[in-house]
C-alpha atoms as a PDB file:
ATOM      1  CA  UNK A   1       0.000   0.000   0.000  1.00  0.00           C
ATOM      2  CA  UNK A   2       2.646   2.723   0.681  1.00  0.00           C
ATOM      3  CA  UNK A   3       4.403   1.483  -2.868  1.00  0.00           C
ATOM      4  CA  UNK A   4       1.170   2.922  -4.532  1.00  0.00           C
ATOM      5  CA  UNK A   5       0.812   5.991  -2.799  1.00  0.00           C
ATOM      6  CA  UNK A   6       4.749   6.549  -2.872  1.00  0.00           C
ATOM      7  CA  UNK A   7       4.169   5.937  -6.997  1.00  0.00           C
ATOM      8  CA  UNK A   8       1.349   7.824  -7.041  1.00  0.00           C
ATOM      9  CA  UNK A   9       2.661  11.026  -4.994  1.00  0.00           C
ATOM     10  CA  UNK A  10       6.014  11.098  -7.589  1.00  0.00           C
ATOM     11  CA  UNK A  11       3.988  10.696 -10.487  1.00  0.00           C
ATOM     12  CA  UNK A  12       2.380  13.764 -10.214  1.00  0.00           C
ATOM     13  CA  UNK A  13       5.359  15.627  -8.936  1.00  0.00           C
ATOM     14  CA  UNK A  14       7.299  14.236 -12.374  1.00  0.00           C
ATOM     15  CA  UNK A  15       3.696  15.057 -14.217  1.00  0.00           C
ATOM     16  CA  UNK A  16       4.264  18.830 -12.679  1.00  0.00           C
ATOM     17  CA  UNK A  17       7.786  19.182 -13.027  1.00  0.00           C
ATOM     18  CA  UNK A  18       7.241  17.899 -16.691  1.00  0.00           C
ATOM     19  CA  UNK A  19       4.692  20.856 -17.282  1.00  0.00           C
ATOM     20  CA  UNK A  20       7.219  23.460 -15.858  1.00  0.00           C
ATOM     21  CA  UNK A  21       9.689  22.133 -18.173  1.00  0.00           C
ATOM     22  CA  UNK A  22       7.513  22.202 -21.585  1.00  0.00           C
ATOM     23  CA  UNK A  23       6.652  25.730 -20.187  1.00  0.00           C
ATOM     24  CA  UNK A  24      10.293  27.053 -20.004  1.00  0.00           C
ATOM     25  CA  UNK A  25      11.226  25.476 -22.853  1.00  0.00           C
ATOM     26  CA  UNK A  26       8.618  27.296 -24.930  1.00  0.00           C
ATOM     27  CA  UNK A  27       8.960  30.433 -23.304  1.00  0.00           C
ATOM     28  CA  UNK A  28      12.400  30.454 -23.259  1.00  0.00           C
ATOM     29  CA  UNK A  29      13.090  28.976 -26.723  1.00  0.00           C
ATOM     30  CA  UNK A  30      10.966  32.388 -27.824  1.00  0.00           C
ATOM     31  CA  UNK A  31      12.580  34.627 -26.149  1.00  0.00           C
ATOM     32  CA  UNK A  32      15.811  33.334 -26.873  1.00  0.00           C
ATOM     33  CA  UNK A  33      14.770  33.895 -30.779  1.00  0.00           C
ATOM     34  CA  UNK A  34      13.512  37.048 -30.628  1.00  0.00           C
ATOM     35  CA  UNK A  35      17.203  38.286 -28.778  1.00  0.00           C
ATOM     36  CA  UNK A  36      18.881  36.757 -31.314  1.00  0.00           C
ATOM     37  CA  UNK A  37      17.429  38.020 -34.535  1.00  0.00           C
ATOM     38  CA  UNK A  38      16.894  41.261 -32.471  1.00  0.00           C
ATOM     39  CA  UNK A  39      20.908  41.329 -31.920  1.00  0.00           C
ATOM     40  CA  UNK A  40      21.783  39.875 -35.570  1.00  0.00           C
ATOM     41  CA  UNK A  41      19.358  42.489 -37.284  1.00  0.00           C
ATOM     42  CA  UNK A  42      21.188  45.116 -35.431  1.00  0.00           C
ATOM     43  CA  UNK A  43      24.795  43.810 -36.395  1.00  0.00           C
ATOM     44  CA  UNK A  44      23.942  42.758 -39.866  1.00  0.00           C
ATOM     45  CA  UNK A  45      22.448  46.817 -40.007  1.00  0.00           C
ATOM     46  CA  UNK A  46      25.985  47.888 -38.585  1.00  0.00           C
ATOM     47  CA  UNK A  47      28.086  45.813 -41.243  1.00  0.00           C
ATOM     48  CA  UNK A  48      25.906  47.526 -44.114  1.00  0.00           C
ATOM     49  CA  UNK A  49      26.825  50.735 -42.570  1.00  0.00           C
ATOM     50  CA  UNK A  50      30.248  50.404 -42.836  1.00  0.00           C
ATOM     51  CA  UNK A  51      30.222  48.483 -46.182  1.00  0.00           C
ATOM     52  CA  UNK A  52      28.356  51.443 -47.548  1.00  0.00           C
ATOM     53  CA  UNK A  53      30.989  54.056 -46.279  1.00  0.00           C
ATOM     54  CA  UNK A  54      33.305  51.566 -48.739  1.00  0.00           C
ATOM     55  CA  UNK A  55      31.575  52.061 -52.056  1.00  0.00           C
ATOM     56  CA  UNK A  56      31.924  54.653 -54.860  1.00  0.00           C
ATOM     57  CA  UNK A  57      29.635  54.995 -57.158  1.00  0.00           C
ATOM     58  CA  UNK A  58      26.914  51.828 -57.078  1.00  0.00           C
ATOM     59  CA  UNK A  59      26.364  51.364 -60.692  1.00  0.00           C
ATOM     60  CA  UNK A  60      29.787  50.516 -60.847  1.00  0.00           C
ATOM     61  CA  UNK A  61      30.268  47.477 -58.590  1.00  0.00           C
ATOM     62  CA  UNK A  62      31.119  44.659 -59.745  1.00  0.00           C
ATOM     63  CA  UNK A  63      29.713  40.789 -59.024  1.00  0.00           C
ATOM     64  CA  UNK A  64      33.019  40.049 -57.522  1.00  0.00           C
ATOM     65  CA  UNK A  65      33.735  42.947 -55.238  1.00  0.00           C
ATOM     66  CA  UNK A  66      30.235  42.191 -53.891  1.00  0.00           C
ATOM     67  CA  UNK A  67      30.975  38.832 -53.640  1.00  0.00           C
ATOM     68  CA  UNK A  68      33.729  39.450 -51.614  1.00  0.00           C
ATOM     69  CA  UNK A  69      31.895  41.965 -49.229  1.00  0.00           C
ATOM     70  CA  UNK A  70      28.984  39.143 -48.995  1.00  0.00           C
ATOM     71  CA  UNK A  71      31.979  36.857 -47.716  1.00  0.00           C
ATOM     72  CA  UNK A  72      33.291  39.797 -45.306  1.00  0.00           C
ATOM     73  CA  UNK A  73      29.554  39.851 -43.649  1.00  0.00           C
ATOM     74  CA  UNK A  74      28.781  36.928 -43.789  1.00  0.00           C
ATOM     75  CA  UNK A  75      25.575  36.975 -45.942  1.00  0.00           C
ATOM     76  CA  UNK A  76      24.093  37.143 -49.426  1.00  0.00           C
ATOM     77  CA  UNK A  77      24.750  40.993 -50.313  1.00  0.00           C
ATOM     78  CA  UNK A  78      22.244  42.768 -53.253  1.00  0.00           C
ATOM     79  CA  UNK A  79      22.643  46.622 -54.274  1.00  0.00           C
ATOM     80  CA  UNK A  80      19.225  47.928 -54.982  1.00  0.00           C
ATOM     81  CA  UNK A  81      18.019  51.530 -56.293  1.00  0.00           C
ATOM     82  CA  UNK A  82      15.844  53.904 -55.705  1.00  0.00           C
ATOM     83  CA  UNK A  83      13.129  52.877 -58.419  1.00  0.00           C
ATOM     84  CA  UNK A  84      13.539  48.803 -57.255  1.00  0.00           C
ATOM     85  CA  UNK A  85      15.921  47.439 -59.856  1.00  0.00           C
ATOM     86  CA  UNK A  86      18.667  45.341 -58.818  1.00  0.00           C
ATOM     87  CA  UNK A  87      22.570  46.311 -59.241  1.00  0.00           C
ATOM     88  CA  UNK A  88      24.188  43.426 -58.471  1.00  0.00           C
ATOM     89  CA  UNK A  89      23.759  40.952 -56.078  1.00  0.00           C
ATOM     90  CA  UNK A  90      26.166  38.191 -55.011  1.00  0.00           C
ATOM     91  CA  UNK A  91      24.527  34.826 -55.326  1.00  0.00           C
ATOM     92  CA  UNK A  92      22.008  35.583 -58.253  1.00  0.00           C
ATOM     93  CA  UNK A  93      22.125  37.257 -61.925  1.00  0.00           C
ATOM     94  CA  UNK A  94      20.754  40.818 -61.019  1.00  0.00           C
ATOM     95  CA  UNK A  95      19.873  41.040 -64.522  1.00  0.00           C
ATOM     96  CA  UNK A  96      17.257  38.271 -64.357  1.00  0.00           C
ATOM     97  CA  UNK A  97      15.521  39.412 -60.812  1.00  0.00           C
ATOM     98  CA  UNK A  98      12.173  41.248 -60.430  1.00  0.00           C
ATOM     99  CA  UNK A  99      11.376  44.955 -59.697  1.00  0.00           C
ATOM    100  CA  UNK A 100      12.438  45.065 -55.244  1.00  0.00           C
ATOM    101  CA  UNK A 101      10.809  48.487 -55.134  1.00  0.00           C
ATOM    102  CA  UNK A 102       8.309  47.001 -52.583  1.00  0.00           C
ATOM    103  CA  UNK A 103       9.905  44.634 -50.690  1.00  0.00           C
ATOM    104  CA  UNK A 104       9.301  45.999 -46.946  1.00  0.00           C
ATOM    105  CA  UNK A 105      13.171  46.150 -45.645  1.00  0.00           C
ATOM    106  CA  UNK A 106      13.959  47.965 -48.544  1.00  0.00           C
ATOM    107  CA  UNK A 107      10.989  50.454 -48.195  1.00  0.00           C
ATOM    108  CA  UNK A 108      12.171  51.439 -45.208  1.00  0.00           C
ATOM    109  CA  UNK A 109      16.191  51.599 -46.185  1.00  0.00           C
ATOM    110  CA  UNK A 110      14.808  54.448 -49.097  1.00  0.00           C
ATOM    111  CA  UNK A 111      13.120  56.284 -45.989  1.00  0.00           C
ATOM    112  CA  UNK A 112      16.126  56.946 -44.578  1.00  0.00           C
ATOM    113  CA  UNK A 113      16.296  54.377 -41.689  1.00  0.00           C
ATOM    114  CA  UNK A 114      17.324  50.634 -41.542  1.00  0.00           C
ATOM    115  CA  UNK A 115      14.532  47.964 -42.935  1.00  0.00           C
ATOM    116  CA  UNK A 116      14.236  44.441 -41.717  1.00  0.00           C
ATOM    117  CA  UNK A 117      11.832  41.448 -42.630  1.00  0.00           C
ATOM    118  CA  UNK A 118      12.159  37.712 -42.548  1.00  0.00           C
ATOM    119  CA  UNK A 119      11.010  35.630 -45.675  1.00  0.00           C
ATOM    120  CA  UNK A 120      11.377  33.358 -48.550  1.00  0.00           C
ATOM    121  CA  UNK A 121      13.359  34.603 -51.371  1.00  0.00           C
ATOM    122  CA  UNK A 122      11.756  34.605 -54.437  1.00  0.00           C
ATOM    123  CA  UNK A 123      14.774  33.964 -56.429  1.00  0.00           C
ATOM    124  CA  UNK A 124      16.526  31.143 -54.904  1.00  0.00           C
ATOM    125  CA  UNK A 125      13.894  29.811 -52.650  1.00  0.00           C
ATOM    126  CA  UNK A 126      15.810  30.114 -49.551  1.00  0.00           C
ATOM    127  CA  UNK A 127      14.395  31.829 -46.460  1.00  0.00           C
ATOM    128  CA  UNK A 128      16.331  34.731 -45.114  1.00  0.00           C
ATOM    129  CA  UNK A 129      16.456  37.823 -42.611  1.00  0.00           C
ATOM    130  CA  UNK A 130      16.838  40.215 -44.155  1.00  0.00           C
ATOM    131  CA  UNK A 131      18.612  44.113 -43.405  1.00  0.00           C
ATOM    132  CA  UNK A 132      18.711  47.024 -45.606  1.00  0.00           C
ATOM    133  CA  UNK A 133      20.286  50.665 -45.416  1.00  0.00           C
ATOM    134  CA  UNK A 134      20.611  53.607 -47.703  1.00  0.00           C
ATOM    135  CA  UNK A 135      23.336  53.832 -49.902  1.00  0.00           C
ATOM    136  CA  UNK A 136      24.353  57.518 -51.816  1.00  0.00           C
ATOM    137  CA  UNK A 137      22.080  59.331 -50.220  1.00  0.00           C
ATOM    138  CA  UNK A 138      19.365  57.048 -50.477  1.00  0.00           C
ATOM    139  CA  UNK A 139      19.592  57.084 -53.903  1.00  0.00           C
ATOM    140  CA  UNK A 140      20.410  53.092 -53.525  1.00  0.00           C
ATOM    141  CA  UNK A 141      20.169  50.427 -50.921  1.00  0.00           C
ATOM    142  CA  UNK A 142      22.590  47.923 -49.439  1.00  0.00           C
ATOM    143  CA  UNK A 143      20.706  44.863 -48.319  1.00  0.00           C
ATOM    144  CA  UNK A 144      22.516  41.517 -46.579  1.00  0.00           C
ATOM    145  CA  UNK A 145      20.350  38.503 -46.140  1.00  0.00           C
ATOM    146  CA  UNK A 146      21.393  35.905 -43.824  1.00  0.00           C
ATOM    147  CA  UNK A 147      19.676  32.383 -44.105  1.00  0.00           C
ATOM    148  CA  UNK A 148      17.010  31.275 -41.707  1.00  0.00           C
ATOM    149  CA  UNK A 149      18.478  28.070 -41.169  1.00  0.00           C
ATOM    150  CA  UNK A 150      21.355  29.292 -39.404  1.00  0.00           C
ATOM    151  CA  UNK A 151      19.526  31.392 -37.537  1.00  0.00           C
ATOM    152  CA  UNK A 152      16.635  28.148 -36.243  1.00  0.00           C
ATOM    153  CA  UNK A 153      20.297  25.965 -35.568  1.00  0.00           C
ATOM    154  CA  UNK A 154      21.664  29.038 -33.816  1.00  0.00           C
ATOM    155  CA  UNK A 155      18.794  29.101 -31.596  1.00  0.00           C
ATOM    156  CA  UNK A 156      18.463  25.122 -31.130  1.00  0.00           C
ATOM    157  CA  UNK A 157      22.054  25.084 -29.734  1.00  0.00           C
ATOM    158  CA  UNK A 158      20.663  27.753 -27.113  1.00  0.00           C
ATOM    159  CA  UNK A 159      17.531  25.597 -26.135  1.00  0.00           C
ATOM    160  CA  UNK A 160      19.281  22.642 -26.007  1.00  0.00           C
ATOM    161  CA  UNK A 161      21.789  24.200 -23.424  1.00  0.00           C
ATOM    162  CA  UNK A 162      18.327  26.192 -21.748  1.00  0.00           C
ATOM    163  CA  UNK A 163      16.367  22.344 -21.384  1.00  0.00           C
ATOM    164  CA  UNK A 164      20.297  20.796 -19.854  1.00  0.00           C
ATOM    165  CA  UNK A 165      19.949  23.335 -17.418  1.00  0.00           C
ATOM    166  CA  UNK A 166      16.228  23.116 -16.374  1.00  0.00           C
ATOM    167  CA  UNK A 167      16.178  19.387 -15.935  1.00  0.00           C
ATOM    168  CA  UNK A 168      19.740  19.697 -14.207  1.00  0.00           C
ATOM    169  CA  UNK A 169      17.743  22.500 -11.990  1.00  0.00           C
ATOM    170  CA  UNK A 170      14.623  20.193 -11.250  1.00  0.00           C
ATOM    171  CA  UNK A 171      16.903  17.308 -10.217  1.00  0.00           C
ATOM    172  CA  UNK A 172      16.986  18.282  -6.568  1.00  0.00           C
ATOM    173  CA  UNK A 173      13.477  18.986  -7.035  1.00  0.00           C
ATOM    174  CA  UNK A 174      12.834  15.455  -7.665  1.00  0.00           C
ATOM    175  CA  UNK A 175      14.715  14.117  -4.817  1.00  0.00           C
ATOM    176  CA  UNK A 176      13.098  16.491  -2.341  1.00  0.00           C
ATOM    177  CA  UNK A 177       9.644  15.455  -4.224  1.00  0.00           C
ATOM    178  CA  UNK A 178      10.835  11.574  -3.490  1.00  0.00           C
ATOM    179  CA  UNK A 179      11.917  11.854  -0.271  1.00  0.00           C
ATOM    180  CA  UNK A 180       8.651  13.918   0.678  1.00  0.00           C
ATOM    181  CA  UNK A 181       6.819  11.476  -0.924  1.00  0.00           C
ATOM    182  CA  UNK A 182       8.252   8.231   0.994  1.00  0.00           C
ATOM    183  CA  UNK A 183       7.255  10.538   4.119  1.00  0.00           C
ATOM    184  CA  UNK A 184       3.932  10.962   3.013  1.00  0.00           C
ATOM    185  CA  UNK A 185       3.082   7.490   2.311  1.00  0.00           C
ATOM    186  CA  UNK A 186       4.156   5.957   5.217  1.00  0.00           C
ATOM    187  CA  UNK A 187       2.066   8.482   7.242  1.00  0.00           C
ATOM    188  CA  UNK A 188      -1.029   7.705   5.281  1.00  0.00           C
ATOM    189  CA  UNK A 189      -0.438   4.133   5.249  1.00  0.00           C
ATOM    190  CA  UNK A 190       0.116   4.273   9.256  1.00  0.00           C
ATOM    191  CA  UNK A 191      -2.805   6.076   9.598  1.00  0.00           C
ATOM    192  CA  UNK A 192      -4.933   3.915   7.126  1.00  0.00           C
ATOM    193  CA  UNK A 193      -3.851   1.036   8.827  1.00  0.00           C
ATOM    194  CA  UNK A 194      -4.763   2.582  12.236  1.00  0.00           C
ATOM    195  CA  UNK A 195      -8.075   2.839  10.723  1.00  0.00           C
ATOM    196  CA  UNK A 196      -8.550  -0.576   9.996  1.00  0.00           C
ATOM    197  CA  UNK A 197      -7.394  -1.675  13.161  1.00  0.00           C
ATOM    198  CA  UNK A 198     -10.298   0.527  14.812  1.00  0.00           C
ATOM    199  CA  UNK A 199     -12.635  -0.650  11.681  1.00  0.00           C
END
């Protein structure tokens, strides 16, 4: 009789603790993304900055200077203008890509601020963050992508290390819960065999 209760006392501790840990792991896993693509939209903004300060005249770039600059920042690079046609970008023909005149990071670069938005690209299929500023004046864009992807394993690495911790954190939890439990059971077995005995 005190077996069950024990068993049935630590099953709903472990049922509880099991509900915190789902709970923290989907808060935490959330918050943990938005910090990151907060911080990365930030840097990614900064490294446009200063690859903008680098650039003469943006009709004149060539494939492989961006190329190399997408390599320095770690991220697809494309030079837009003003009216939404494409420069040059690093990892497509420029020549071949649509109008970008609406594309929401890039409607905000030719405002005069930073843009940022998170979708599938339309030319290669891949989906990206991505981070525009004004170039010239605002006359042209710079825009750096960086792939989703790394961004999701990014983030997995940091739940994986947030769950280690949480279940290393409920482990005395579960040996106070245990040893509570053993008390409890023996008390309610004493006392439900005291009432048999007066039964």
């Amino acid at each position: 009789m005190t077996g069950r209760i024990f068993l049935k006392l630590i099953a709903g501790v472990f049922c509880l603790l099991l509900l915190a840990l789902v709970t923290v792991d989907y808060f935490a896993t959330n918050v943990a993304k938005d910090n990151y693509i907060q911080n990365l939209t930030g840097q990614l903004a900064d490294k446009g900055r200063m690859l903008a300060l680098t650039f003469g005249a943006p009709e004149t770039l060539d494939v492989e200077r961006v190329r190399r600059m997408a390599l320095a920042a770690g991220g697809r690079i494309t030079v837009v203008r003003a009216d939404g046609k494409v420069l040059v970008d690093s990892e497509a023909d420029a020549a071949g890509m649509e109008n970008h005149r609406t594309r929401p990071e890039l409607v905000q670069a030719f405002r005069g601020g930073s843009g940022s938005d998170i979708r599938q690209s339309a030319t290669i299929g891949v989906s990206f963050l991505y981070v525009a500023v004004p170039v010239a004046g605002g006359s042209t864009a710079l825009r750096i992508a960086f792939p989703l992807a790394e961004i999701n394993r990014q983030v997995s690495q940091i739940r994986g290390k947030i769950l280690v911790s949480t279940a290393l954190a409920f482990l005395p939890a579960i040996l106070l819960a245990a040893v509570a439990a053993r008390y409890i059971s023996r008390r309610f077995a004493t006392i439900m065999a005291h009432a048999g005995e007066l039964a």
